[in-house]
N, C-alpha and C. Protein backbone atom coordinates (compact mmCIF):
# COMPACT_ATOMS: atom_id res chain seq x y z
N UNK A 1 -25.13 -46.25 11.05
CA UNK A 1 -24.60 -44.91 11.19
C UNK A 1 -24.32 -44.34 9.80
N UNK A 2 -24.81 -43.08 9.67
CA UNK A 2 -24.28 -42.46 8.19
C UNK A 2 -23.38 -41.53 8.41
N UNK A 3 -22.53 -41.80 7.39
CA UNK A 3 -21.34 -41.06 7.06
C UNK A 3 -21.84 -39.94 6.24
N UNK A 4 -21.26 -39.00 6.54
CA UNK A 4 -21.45 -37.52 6.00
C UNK A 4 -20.45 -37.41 5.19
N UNK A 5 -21.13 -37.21 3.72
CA UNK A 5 -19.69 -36.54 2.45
C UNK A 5 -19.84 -35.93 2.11
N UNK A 6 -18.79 -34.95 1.44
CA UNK A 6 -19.01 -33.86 1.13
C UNK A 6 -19.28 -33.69 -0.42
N UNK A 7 -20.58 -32.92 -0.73
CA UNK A 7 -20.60 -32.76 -2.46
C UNK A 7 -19.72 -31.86 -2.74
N UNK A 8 -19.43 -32.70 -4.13
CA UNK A 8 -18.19 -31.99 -4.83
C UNK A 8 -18.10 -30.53 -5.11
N UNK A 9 -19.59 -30.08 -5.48
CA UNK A 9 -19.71 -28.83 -5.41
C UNK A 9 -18.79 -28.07 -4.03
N UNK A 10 -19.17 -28.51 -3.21
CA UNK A 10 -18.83 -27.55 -1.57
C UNK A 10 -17.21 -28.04 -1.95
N UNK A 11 -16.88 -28.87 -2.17
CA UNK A 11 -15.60 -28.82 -1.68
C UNK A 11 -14.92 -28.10 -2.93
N UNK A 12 -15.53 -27.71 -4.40
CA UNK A 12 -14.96 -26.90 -5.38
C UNK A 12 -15.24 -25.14 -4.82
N UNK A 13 -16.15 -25.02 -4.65
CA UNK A 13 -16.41 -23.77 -3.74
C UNK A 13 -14.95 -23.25 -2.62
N UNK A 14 -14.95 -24.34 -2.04
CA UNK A 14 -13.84 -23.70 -0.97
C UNK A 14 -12.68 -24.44 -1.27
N UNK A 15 -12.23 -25.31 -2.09
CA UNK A 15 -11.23 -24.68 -2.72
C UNK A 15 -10.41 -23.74 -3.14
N UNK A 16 -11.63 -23.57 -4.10
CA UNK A 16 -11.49 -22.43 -4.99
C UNK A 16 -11.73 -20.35 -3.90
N UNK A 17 -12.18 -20.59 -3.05
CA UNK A 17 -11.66 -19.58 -1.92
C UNK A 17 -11.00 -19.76 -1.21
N UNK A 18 -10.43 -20.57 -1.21
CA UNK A 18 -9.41 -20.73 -0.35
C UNK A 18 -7.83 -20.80 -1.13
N UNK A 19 -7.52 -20.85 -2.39
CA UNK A 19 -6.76 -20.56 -3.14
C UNK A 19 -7.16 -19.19 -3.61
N UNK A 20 -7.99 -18.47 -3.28
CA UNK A 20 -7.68 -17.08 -3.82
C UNK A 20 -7.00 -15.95 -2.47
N UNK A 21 -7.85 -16.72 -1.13
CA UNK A 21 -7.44 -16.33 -0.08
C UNK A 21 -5.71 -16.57 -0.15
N UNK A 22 -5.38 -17.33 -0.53
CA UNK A 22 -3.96 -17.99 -0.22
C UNK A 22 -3.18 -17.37 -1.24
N UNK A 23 -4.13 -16.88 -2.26
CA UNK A 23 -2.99 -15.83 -3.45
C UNK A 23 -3.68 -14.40 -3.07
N UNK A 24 -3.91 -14.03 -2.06
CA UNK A 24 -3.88 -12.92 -1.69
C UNK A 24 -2.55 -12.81 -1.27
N UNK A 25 -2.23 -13.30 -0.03
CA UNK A 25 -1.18 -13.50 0.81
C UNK A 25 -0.20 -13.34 -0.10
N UNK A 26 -0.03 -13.38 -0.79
CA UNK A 26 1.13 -13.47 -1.95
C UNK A 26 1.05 -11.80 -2.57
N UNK A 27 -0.17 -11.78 -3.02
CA UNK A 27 -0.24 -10.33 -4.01
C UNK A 27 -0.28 -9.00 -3.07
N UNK A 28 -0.31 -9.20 -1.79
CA UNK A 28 -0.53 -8.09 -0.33
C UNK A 28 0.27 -7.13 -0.87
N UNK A 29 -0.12 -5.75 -1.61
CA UNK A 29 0.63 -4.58 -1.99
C UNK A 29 0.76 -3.56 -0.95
N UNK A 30 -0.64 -3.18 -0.31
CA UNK A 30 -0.41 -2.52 1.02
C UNK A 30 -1.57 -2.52 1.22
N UNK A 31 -2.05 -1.94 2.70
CA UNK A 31 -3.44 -2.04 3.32
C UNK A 31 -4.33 -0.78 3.04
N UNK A 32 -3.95 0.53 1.89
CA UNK A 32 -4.53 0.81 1.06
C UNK A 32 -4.13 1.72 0.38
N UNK A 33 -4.74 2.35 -0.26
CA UNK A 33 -4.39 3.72 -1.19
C UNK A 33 -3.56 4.60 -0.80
N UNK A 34 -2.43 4.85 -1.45
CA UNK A 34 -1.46 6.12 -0.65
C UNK A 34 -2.31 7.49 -1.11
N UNK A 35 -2.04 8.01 0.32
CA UNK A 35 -2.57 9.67 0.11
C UNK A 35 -1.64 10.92 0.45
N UNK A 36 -1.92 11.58 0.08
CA UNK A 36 -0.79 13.50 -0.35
C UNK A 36 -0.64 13.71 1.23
N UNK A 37 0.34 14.25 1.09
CA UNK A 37 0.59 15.05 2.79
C UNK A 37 1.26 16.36 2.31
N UNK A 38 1.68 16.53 1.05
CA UNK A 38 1.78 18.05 0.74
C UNK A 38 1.28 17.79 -1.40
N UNK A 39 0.32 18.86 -0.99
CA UNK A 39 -0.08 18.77 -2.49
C UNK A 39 0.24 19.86 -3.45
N UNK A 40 0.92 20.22 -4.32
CA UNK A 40 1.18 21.36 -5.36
C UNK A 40 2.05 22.50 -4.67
N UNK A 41 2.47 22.66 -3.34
CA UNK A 41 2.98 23.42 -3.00
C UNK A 41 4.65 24.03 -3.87
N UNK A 42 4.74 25.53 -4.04
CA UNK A 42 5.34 25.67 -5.03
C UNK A 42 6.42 26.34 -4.15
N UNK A 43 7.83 25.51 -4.18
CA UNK A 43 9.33 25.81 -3.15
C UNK A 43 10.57 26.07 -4.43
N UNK A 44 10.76 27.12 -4.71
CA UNK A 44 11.95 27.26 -5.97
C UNK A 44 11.01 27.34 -6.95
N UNK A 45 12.16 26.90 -8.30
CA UNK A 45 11.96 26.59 -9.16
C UNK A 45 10.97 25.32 -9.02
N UNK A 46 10.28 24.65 -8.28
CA UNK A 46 9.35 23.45 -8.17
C UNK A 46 8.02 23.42 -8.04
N UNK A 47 7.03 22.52 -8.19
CA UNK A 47 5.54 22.75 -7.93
C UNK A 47 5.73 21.15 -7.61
N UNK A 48 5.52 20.56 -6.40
CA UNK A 48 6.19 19.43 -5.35
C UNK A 48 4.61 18.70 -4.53
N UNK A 49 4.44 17.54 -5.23
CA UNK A 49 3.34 16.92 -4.32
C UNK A 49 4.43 15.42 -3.41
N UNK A 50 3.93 15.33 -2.67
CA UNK A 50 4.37 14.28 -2.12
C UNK A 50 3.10 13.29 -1.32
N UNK A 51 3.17 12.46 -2.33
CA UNK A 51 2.44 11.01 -1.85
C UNK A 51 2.51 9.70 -0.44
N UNK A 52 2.06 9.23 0.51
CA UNK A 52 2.70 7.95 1.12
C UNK A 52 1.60 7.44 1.35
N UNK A 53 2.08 5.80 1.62
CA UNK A 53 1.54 4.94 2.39
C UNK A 53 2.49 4.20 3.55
N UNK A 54 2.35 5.27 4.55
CA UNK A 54 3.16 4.86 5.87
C UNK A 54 3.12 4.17 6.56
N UNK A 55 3.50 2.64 6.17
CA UNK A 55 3.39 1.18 7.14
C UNK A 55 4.24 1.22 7.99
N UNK A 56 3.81 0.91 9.20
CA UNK A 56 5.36 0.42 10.33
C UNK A 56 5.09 -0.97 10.23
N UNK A 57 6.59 -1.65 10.49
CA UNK A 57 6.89 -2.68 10.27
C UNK A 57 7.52 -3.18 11.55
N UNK A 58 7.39 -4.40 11.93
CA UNK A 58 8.67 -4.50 13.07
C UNK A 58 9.65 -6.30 12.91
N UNK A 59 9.58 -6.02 11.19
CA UNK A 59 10.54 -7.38 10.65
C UNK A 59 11.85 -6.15 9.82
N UNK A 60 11.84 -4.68 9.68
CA UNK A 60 13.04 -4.20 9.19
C UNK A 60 12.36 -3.70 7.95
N UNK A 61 11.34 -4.53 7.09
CA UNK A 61 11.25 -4.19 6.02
C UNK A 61 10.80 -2.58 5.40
N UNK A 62 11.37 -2.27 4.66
CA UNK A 62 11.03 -1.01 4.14
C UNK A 62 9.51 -0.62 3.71
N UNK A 63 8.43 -0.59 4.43
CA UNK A 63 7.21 -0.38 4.02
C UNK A 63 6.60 1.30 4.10
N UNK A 64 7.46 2.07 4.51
CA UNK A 64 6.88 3.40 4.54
C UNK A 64 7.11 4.02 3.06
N UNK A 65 6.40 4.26 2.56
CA UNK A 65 6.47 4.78 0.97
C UNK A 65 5.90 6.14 0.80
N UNK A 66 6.81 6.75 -0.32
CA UNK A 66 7.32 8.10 -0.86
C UNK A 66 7.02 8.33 -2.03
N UNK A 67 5.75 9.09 -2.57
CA UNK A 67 6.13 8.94 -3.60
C UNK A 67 6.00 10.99 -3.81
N UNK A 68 7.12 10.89 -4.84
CA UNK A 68 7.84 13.23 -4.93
C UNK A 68 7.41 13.05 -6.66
N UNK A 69 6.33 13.71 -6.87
CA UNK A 69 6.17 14.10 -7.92
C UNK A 69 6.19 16.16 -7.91
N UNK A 70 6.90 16.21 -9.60
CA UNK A 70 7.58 17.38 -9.73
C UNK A 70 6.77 17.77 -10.66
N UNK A 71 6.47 19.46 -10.79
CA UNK A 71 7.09 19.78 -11.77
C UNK A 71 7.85 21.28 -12.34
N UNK A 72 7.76 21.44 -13.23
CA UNK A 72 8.76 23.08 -12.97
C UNK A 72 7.79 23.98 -12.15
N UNK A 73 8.47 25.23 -11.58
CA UNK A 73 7.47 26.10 -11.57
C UNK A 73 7.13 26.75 -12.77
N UNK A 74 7.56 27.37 -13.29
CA UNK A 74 7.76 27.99 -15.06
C UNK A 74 7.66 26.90 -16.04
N UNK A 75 7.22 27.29 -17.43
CA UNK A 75 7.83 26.49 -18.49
C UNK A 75 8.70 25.84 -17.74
N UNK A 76 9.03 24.31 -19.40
CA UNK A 76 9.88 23.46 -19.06
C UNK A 76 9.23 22.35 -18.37
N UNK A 77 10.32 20.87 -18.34
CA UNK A 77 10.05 19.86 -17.43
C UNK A 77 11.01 19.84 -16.56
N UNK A 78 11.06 18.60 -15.67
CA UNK A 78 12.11 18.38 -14.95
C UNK A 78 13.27 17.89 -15.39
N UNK A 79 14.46 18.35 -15.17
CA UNK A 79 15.92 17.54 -15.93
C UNK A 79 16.10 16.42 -15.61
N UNK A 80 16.61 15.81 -16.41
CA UNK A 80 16.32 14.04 -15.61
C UNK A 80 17.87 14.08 -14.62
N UNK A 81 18.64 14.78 -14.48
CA UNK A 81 19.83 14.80 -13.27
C UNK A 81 19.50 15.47 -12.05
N UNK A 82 17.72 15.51 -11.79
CA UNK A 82 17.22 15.70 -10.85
C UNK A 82 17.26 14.99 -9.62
N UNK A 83 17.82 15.45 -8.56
CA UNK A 83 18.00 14.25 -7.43
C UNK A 83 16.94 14.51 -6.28
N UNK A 84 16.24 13.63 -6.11
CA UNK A 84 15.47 13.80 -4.43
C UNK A 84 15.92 13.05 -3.45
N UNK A 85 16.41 13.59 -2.43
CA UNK A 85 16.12 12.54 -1.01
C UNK A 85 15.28 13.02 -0.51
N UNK A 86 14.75 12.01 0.44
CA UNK A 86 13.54 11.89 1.64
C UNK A 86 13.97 11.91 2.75
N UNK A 87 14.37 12.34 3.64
CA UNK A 87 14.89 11.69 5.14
C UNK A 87 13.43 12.02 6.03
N UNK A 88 13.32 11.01 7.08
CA UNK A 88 11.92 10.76 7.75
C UNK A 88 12.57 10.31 9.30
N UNK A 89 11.81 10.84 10.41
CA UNK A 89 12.59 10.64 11.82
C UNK A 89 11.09 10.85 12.84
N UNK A 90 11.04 9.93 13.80
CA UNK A 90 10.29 9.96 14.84
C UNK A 90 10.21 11.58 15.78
N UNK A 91 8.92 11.74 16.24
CA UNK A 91 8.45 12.95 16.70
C UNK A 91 8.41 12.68 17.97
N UNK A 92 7.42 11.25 18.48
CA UNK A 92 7.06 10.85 19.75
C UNK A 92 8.13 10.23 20.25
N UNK A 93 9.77 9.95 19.72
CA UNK A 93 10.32 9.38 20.69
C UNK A 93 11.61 9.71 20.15
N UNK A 94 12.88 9.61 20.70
CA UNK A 94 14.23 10.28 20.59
C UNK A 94 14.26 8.81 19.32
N UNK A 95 15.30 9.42 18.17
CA UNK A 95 15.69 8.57 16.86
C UNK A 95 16.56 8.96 16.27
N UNK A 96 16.74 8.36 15.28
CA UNK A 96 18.02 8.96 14.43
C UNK A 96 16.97 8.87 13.37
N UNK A 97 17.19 10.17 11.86
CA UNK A 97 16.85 10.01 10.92
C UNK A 97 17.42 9.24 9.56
N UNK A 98 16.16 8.90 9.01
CA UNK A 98 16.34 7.36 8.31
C UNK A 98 16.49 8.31 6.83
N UNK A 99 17.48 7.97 6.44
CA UNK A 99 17.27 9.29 4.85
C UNK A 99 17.88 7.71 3.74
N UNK A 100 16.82 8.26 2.59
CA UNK A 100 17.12 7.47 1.43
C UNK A 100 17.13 8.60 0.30
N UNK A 101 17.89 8.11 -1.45
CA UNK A 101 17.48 9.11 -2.27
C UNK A 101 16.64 8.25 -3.40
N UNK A 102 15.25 8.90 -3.52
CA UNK A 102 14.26 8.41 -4.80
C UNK A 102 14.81 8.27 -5.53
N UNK A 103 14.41 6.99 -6.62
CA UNK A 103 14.91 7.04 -8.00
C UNK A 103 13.38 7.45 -8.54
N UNK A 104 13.75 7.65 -9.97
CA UNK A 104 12.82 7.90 -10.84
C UNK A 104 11.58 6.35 -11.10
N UNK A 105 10.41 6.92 -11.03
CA UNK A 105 9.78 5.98 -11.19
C UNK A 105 9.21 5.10 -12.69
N UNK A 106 9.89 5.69 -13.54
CA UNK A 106 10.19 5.75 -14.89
C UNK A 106 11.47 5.37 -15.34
N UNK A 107 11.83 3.89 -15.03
CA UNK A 107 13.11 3.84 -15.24
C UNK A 107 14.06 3.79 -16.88
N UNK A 108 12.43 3.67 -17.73
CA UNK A 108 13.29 3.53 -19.09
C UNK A 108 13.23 4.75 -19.60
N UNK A 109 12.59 5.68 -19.31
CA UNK A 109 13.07 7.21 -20.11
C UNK A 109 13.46 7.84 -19.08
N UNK A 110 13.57 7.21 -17.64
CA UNK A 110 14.50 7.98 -16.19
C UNK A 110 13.80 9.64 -16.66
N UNK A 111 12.56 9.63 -16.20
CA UNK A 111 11.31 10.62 -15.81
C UNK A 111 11.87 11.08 -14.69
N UNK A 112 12.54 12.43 -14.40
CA UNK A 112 12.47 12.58 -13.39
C UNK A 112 11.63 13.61 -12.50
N UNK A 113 10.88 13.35 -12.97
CA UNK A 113 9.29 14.35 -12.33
C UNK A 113 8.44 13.83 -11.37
N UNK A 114 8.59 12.19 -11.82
CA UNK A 114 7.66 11.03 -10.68
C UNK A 114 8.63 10.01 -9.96
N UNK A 115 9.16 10.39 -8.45
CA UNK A 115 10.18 9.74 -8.07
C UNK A 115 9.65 8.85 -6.86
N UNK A 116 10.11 8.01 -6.50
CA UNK A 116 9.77 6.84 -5.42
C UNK A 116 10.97 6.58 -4.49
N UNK A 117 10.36 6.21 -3.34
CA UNK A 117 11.46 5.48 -1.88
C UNK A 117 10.38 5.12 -1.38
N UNK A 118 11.07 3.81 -0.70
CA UNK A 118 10.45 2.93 0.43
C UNK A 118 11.41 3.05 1.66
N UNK A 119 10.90 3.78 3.03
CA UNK A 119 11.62 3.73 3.98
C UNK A 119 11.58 2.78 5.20
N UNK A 120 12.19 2.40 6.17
CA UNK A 120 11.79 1.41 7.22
C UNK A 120 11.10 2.69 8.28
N UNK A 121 10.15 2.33 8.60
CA UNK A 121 9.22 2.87 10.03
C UNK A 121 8.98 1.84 10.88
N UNK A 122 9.65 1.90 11.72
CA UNK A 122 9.93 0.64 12.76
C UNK A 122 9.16 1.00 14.06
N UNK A 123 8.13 1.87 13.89
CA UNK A 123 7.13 2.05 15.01
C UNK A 123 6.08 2.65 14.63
N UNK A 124 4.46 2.52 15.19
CA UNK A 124 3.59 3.36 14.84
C UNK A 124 3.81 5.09 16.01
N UNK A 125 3.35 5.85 14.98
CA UNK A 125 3.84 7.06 15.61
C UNK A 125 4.24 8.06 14.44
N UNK A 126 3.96 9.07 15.14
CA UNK A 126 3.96 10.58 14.02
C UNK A 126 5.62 10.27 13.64
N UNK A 127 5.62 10.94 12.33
CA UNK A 127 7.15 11.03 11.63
C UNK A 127 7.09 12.07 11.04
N UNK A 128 8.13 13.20 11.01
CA UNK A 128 8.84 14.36 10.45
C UNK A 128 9.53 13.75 8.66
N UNK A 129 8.65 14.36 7.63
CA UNK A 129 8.87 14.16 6.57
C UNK A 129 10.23 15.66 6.09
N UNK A 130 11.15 15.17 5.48
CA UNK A 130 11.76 15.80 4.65
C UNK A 130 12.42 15.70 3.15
N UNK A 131 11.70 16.43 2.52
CA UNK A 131 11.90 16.14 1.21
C UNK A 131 12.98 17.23 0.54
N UNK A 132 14.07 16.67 -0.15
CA UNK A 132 15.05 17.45 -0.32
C UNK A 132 15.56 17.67 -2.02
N UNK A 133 15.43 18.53 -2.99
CA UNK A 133 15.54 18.38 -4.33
C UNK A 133 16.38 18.87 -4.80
N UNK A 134 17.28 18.62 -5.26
CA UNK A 134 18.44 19.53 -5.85
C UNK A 134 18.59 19.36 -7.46
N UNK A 135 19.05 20.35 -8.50
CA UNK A 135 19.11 20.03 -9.99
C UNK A 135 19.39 20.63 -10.20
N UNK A 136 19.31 21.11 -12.10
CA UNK A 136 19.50 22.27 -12.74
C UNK A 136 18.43 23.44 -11.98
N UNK A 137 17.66 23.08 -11.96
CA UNK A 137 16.94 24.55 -11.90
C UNK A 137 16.48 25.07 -9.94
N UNK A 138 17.82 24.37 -9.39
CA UNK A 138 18.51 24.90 -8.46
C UNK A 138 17.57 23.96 -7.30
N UNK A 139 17.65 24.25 -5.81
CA UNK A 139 17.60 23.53 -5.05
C UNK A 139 16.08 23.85 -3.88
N UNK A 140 15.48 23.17 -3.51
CA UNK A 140 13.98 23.14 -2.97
C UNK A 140 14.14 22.22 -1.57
N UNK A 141 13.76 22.55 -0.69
CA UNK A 141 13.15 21.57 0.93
C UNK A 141 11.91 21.83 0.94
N UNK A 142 11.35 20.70 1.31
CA UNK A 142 9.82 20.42 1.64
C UNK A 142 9.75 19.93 2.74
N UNK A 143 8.93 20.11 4.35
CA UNK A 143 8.54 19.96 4.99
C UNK A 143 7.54 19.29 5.21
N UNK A 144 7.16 18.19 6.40
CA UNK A 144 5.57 17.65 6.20
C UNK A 144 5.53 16.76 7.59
N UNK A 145 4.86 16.12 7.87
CA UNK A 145 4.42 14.80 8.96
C UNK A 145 3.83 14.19 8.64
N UNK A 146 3.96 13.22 9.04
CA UNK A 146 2.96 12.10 8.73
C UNK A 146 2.62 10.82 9.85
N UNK A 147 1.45 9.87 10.50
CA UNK A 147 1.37 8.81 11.12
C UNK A 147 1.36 7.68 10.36
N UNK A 148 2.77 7.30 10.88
CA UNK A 148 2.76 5.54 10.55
C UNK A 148 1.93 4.77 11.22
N UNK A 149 1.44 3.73 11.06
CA UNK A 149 0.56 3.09 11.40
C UNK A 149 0.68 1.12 10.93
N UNK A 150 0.60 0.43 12.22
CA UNK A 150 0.72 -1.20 11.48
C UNK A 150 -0.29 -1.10 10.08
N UNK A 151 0.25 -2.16 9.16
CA UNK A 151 -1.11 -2.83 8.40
C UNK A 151 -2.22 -3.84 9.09
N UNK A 152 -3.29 -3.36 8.93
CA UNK A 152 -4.28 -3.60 10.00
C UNK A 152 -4.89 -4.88 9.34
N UNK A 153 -5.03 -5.74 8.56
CA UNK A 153 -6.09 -5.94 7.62
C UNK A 153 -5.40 -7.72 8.49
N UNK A 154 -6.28 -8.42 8.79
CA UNK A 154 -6.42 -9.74 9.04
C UNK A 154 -5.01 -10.55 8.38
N UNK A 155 -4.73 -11.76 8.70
CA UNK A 155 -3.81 -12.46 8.24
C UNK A 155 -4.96 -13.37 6.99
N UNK A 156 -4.80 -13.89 5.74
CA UNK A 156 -5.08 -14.20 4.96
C UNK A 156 -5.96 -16.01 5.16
N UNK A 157 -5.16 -16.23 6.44
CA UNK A 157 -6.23 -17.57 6.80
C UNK A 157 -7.25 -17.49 7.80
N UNK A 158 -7.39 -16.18 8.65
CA UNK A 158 -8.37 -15.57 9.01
C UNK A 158 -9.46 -15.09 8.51
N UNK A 159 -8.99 -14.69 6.81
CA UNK A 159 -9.90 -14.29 6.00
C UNK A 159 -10.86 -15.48 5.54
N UNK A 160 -10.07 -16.52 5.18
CA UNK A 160 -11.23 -17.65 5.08
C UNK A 160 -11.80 -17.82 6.19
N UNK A 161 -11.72 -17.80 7.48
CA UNK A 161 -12.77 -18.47 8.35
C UNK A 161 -13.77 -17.26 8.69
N UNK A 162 -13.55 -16.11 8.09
CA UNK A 162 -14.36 -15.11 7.97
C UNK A 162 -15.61 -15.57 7.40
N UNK A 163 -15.27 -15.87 6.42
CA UNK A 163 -16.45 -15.80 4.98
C UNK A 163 -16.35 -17.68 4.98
N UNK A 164 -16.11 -18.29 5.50
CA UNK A 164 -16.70 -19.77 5.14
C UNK A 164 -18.28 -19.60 6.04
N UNK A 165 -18.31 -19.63 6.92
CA UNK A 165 -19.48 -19.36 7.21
C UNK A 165 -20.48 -18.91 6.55
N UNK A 166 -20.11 -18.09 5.99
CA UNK A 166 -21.39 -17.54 4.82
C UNK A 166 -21.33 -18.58 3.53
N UNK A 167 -20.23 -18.54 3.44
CA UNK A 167 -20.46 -19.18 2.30
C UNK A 167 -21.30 -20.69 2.86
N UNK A 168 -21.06 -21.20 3.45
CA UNK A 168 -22.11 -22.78 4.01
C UNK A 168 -23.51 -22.10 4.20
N UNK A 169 -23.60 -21.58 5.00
CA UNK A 169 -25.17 -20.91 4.65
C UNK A 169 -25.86 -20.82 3.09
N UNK A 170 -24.47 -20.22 2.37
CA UNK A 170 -25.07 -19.97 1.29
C UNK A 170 -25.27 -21.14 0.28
N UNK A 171 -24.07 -22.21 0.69
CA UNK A 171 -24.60 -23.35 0.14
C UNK A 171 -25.99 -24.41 0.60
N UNK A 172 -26.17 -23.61 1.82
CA UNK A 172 -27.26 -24.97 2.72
C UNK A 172 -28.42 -23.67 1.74
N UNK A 173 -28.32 -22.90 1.47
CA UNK A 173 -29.88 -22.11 1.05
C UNK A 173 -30.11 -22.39 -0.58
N UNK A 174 -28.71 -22.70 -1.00
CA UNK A 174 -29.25 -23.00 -2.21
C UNK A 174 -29.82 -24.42 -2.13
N UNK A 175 -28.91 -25.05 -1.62
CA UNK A 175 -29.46 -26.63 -1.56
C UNK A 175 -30.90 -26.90 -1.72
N UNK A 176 -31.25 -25.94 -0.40
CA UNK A 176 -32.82 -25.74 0.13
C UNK A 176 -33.62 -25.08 -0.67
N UNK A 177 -33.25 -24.17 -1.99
CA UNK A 177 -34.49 -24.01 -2.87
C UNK A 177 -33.93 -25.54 -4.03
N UNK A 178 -33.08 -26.18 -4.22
CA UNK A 178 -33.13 -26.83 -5.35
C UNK A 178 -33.92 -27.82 -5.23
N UNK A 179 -33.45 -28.13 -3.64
CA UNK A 179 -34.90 -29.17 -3.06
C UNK A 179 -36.39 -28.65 -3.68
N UNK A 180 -36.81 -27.81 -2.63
CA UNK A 180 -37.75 -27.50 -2.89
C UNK A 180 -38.42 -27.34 -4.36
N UNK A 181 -37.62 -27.00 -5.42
CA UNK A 181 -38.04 -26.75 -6.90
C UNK A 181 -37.87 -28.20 -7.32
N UNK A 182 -37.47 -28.99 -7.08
CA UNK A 182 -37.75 -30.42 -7.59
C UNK A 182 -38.98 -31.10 -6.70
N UNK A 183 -39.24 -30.92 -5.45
CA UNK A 183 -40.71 -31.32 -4.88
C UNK A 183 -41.97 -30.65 -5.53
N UNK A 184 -41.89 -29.17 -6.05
CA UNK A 184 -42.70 -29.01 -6.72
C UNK A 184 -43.08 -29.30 -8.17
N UNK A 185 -42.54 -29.48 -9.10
CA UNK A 185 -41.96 -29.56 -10.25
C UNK A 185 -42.81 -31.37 -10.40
């Protein structure tokens, strides 16, 4: 009877994907690119985009993200004793609204033109955005909606049994020309 072993190659191969798979799981920032739900719109003294990537979660964690970039309407920048809150509340079902206030996303010169919050969205389902600015150069509300939505993207040991398959193919095809180039040769 022969025993089947594995060349070192195959088992450095999936290793080595399978430790990147496994430092994915670790580096998971979000399931993708945040996009505008109000872009340049000009409320006061402000010219107000607002950014997210609206994860629902159902462990508590704060995954719905905010991001309030400013800037004057007129000359000038933003004063850095610029304050934003966000408050965000369910459409499709009776809730209470969840309000946080951005800090600056610039914490060593405290920029306050590019501000950030992470809120909890504890269901998928439309949400009522409110963005609220108050400062020197007086006070702005922004309006908006947005759908939260789970992160969709596979669990990270799913991802290997995705792609091992290919990858063995891809090792049985190389195998199969190295053969072959040493029978001819």
């Amino acid at each position: 009877m022969k025993v089947f072993s594995v060349p070192r190659r195959l088992r450095v191969v999936c290793g080595t994907v399978s430790a990147i798979v496994m430092a994915g799981a670790v580096l998971r920032s979000h399931s993708g690119p945040p996009f505008p739900i109000v872009s340049d719109r000009v409320v006061g003294a402000y010219q107000i985009s607002i950014w997210t990537d609206p994860d629902a979660t159902d462990d508590g964690s704060a995954a719905g993200k905010f991001w309030v970039m400013m800037q004057a309407a007129r000359a000038g920048g933003i004063p850095r004793d610029t304050r934003v809150t966000v408050a965000i509340w369910p459409l499709d079902r009776p809730g209470a609204a969840i309000t946080g206030a951005a800090a600056p996303m610039d914490t060593v010169n405290m920029d306050a033109a590019r501000q950030f919050i992470a809120l909890v969205m504890d269901h998928e389902g439309r949400y009522s955005v409110r963005v609220a600015v108050e400062g020197p150069l007086g006070t702005a509300e922004l309006n908006s909606n947005v759908d939260a939505t789970y992160d969709l993207r596979p669990a990270p040991i799913l991802m290997m049994l995705y792609v091992m398959p290919f990858l063995l193919v891809g090792f049985l095809w190389v195998k199969l020309l190295v053969r072959r180039r040493r029978g001819v040769a």
